[in-house]
N, C-alpha and C. Protein backbone atom coordinates (compact mmCIF):
# COMPACT_ATOMS: atom_id res chain seq x y z
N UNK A 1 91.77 96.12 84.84
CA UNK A 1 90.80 96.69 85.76
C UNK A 1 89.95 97.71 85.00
N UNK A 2 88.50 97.06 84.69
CA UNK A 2 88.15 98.60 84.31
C UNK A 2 87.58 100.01 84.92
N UNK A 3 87.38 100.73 84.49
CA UNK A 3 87.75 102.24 84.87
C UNK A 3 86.36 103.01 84.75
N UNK A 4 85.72 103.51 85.80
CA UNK A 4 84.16 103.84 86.25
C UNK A 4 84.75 105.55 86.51
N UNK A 5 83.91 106.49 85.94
CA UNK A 5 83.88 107.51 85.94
C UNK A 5 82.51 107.98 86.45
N UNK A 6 82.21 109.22 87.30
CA UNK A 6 80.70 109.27 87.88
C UNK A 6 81.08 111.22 87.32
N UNK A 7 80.33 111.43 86.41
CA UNK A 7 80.37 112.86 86.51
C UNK A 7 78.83 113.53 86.55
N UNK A 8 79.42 114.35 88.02
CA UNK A 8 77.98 114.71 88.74
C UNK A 8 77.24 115.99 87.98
N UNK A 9 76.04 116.09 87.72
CA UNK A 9 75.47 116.82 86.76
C UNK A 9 74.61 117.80 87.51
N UNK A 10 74.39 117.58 88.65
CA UNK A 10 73.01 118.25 89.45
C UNK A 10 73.13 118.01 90.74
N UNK A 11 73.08 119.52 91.35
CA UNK A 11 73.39 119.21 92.78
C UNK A 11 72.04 119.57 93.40
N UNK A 12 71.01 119.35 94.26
CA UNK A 12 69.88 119.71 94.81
C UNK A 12 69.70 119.24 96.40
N UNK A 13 69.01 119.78 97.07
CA UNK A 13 68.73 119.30 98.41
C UNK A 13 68.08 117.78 98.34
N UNK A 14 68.15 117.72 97.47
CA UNK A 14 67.27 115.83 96.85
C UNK A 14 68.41 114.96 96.68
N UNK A 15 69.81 115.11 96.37
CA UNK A 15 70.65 114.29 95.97
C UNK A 15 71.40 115.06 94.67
N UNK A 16 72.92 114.16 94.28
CA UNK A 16 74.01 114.52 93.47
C UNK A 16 73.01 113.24 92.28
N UNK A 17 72.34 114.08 91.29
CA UNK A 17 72.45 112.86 89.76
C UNK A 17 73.70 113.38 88.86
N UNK A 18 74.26 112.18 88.50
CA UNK A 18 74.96 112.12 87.79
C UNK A 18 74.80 111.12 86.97
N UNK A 19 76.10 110.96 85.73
CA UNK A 19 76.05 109.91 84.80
C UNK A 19 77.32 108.92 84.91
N UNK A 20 77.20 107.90 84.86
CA UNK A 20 77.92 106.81 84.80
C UNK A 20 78.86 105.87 83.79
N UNK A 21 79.70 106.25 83.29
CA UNK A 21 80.76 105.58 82.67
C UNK A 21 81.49 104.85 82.46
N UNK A 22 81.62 103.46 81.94
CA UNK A 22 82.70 102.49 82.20
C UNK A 22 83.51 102.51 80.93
N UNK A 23 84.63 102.19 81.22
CA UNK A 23 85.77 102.46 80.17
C UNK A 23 85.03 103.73 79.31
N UNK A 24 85.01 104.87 79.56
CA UNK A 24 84.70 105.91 78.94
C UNK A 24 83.26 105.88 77.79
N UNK A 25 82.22 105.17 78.20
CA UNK A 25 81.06 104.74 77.43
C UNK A 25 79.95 104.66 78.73
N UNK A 26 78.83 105.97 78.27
CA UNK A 26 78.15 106.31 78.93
C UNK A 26 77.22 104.83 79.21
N UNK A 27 77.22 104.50 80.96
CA UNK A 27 76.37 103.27 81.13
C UNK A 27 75.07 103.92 81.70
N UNK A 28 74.60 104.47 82.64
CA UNK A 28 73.42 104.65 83.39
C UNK A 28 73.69 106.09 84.01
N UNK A 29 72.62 106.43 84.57
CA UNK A 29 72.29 107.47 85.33
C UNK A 29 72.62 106.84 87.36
N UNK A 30 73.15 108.35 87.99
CA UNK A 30 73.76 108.03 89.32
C UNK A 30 72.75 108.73 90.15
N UNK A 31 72.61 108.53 91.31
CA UNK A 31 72.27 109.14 92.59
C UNK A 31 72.78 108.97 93.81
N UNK A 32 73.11 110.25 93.97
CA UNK A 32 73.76 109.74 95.97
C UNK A 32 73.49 110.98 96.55
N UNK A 33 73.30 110.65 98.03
CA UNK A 33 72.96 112.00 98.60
C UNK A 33 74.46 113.41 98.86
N UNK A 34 73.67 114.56 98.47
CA UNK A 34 74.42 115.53 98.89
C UNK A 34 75.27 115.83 100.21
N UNK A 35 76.11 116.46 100.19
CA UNK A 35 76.78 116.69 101.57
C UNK A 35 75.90 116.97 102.92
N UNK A 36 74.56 117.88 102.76
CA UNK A 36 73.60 118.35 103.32
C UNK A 36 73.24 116.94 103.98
N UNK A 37 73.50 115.95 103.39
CA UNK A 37 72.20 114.67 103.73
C UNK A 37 72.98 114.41 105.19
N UNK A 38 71.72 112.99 105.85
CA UNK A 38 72.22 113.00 107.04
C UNK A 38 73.29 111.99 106.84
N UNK A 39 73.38 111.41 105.64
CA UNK A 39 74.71 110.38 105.48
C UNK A 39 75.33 110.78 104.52
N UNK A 40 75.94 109.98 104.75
CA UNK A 40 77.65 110.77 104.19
C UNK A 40 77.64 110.55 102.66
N UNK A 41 78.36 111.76 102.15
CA UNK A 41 78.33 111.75 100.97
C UNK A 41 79.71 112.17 100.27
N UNK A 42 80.30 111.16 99.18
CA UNK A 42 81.45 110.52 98.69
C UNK A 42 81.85 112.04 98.07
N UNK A 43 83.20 112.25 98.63
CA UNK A 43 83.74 113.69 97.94
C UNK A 43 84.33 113.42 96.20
N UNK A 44 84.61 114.15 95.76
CA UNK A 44 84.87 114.42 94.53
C UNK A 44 86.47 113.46 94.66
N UNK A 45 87.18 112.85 93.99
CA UNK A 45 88.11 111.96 93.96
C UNK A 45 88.46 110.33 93.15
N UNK A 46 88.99 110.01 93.56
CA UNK A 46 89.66 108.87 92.85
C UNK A 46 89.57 107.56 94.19
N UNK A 47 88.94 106.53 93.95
CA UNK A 47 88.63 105.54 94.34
C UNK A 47 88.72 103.93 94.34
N UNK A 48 89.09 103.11 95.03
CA UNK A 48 89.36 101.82 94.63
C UNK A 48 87.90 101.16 94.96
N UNK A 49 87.80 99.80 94.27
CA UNK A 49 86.32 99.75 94.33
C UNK A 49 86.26 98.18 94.32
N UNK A 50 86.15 97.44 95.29
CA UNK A 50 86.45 95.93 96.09
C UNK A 50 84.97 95.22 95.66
N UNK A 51 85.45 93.69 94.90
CA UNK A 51 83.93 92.98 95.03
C UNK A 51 83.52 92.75 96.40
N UNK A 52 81.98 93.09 96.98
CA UNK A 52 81.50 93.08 98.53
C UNK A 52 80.83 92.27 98.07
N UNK A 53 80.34 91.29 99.03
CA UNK A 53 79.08 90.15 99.30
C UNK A 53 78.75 90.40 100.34
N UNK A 54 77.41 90.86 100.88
CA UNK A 54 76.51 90.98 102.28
C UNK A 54 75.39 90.33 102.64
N UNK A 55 74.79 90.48 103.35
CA UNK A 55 73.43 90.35 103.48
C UNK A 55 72.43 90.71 102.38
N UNK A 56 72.32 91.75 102.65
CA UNK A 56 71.11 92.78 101.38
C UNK A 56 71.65 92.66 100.22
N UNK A 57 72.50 92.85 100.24
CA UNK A 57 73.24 93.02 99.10
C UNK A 57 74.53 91.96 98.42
N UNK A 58 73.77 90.34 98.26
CA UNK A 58 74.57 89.79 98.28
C UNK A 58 75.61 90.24 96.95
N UNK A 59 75.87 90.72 95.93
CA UNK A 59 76.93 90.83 95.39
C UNK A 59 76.78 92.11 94.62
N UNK A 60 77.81 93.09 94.87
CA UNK A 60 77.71 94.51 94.45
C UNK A 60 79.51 94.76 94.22
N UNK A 61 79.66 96.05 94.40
CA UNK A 61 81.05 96.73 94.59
C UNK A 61 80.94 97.48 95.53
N UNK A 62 82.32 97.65 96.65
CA UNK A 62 81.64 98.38 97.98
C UNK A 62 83.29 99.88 97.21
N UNK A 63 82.97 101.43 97.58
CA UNK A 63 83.42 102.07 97.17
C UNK A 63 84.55 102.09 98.72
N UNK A 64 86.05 102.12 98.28
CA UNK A 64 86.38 102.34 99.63
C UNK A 64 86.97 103.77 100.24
N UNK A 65 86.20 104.37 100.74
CA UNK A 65 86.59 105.88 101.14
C UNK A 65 87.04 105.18 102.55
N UNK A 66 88.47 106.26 102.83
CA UNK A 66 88.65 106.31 104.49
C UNK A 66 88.08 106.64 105.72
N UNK A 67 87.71 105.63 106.50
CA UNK A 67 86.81 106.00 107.27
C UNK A 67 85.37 105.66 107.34
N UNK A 68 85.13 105.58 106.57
CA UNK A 68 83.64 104.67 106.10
C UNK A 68 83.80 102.96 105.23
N UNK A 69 82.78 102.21 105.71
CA UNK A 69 82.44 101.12 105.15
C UNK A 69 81.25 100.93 104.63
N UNK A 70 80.96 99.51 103.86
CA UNK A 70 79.86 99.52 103.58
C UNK A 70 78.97 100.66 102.51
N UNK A 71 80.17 101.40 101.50
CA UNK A 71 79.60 102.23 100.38
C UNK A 71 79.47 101.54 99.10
N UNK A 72 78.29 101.55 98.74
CA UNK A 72 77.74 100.30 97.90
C UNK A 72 77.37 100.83 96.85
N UNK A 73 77.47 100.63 95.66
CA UNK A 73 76.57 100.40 94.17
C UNK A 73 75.26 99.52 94.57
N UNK A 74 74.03 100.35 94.81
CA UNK A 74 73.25 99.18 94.44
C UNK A 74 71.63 99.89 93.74
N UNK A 75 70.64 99.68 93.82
CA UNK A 75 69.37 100.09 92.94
C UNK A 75 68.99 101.12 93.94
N UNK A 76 68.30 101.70 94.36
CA UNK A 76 67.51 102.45 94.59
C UNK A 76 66.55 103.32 93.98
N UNK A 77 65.65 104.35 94.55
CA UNK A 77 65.21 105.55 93.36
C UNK A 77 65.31 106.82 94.20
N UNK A 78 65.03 106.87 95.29
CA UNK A 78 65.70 108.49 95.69
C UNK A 78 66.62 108.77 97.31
N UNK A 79 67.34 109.87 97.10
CA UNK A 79 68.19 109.98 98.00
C UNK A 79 67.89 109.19 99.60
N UNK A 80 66.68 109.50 100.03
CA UNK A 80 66.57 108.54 101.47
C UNK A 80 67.27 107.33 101.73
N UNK A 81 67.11 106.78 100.36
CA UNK A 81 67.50 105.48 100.27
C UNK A 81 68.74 104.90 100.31
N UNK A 82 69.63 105.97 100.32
CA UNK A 82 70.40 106.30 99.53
C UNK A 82 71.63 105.38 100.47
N UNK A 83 71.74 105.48 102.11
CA UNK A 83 72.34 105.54 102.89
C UNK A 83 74.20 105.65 102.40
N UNK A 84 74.12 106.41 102.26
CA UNK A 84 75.58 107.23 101.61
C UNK A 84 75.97 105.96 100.36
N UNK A 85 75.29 105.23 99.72
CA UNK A 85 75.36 104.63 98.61
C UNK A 85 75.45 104.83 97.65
N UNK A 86 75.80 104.18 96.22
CA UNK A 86 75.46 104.94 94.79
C UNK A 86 74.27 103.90 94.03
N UNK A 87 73.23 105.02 94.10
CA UNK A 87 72.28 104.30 93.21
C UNK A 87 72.32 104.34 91.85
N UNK A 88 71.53 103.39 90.81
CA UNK A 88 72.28 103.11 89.57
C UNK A 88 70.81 103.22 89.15
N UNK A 89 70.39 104.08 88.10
CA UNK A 89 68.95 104.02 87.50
C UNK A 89 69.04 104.08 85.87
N UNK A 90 67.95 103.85 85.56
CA UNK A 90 68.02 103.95 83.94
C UNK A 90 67.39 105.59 83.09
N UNK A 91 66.94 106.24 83.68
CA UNK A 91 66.04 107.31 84.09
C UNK A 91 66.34 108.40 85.14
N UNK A 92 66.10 109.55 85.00
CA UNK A 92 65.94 109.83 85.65
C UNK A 92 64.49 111.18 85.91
N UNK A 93 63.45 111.66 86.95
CA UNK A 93 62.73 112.25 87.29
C UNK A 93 62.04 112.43 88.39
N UNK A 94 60.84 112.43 88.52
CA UNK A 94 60.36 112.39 90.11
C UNK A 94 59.16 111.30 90.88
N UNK A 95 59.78 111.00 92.00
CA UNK A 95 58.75 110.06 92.85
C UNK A 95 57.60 110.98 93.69
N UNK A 96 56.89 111.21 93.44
CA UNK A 96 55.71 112.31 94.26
C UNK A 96 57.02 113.90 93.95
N UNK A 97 56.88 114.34 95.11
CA UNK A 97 57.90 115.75 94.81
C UNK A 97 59.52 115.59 94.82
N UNK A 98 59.60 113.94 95.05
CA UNK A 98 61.14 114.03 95.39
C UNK A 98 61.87 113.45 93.73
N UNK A 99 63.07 114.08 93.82
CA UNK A 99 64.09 113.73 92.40
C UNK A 99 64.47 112.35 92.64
N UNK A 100 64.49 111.73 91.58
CA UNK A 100 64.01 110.05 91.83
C UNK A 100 65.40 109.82 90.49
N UNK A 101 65.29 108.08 90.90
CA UNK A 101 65.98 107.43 89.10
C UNK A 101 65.22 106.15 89.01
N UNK A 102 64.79 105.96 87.83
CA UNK A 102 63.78 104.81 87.96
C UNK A 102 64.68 104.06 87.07
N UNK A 103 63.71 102.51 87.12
CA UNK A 103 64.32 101.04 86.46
C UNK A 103 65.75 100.91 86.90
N UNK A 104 65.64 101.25 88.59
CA UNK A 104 67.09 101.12 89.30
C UNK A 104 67.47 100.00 89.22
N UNK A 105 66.57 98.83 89.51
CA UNK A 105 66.92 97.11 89.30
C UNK A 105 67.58 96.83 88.42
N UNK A 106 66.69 97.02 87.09
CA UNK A 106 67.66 96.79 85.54
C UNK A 106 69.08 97.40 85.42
N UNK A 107 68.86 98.64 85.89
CA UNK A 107 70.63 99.20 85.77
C UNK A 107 71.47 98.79 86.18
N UNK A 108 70.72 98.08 87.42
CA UNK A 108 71.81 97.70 88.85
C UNK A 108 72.46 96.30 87.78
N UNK A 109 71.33 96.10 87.84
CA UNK A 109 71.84 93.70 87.17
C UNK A 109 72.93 94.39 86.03
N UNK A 110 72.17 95.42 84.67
CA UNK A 110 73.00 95.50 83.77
C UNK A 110 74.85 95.97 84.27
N UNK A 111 74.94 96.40 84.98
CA UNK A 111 75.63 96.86 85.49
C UNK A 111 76.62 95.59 86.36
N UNK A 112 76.22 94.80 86.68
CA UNK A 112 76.83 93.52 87.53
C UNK A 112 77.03 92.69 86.11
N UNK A 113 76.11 93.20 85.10
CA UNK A 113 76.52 91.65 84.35
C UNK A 113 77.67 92.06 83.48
N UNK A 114 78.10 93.34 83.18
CA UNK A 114 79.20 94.38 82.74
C UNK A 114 80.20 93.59 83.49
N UNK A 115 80.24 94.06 84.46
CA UNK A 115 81.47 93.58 85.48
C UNK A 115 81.71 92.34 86.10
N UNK A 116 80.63 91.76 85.55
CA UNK A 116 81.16 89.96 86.43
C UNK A 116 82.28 88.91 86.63
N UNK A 117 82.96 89.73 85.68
CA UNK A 117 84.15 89.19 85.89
C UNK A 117 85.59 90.47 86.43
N UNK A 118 85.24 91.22 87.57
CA UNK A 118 85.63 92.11 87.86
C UNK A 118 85.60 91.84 89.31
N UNK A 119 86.76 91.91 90.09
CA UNK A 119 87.05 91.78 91.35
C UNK A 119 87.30 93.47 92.06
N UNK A 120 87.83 93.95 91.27
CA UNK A 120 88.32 95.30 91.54
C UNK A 120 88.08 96.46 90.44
N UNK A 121 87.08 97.79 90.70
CA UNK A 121 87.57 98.73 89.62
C UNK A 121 88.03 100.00 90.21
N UNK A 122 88.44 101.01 89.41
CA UNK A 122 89.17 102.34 89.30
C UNK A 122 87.67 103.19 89.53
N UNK A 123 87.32 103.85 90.17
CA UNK A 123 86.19 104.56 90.22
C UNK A 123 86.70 106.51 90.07
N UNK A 124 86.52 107.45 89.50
CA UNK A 124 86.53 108.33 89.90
C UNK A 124 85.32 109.45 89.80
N UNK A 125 85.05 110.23 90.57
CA UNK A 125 84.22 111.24 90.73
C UNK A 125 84.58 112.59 90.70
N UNK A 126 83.91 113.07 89.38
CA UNK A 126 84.21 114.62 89.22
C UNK A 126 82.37 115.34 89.49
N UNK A 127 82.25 116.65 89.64
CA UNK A 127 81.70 117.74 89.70
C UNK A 127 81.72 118.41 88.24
N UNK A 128 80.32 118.58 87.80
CA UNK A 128 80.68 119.64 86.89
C UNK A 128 79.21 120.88 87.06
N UNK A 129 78.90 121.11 88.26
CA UNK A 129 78.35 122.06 88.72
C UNK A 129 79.44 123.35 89.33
């Protein structure tokens, strides 16, 4: 199973960026909204992380916190978007005034094509604000 580390770098009323790790080798830049946001946002912890197939999102990893469903890895560029999700960018800076991550698509695919043969990973999330 491999082993996804998210260590959060920046906390702002815009969203948590952080950086992204698989087996301990920096992959992409993160975004998810802050606690402040109106959706929920993934506490600091240790996580199991299930292949999901949906609608929108036909093939991602859904994060499984208690109590919530539907917490997804997928592209985005800023927190709105975010709906308590983890966005995956290559970049990170700003969309008009808001803190953004751009070439979210590319990160997202690079990121699926990493793991395609991955049913299940180890996710954990630290703080270093």
């Amino acid at each position: 199973m491999k082993k996804l580390r998210i260590v959060r770098l920046e906390k702002s009323e815009e969203g948590l960026i952080g950086i992204l790790l698989i087996d301990g080798k920096v992959d992409c830049f993160t975004l998810q909204p802050d606690e402040n946001d109106v959706h929920f946002s993934i506490p600091v912890g240790n996580y199991l992380c299930k292949r999901f197939h949906g609608k929108k999102w036909i093939d991602t990893f859904e994060i499984l916190v208690k109590g919530h469903t539907s917490l997804l890895f997928h592209a985005l560029n800023t927190e709105d978007q975010s709906e308590g999700c983890i966005g995956l960018g290559e970049t990170v800076g700003y969309l008009g005034s808001k803190r953004a991550i751009f070439s979210s698509g590319k990160a997202f695919f690079d990121f699926m094509s990493k793991l395609k043969d991955e049913t299940e990973l180890n996710l954990v999330i630290v703080d270093c604000f």
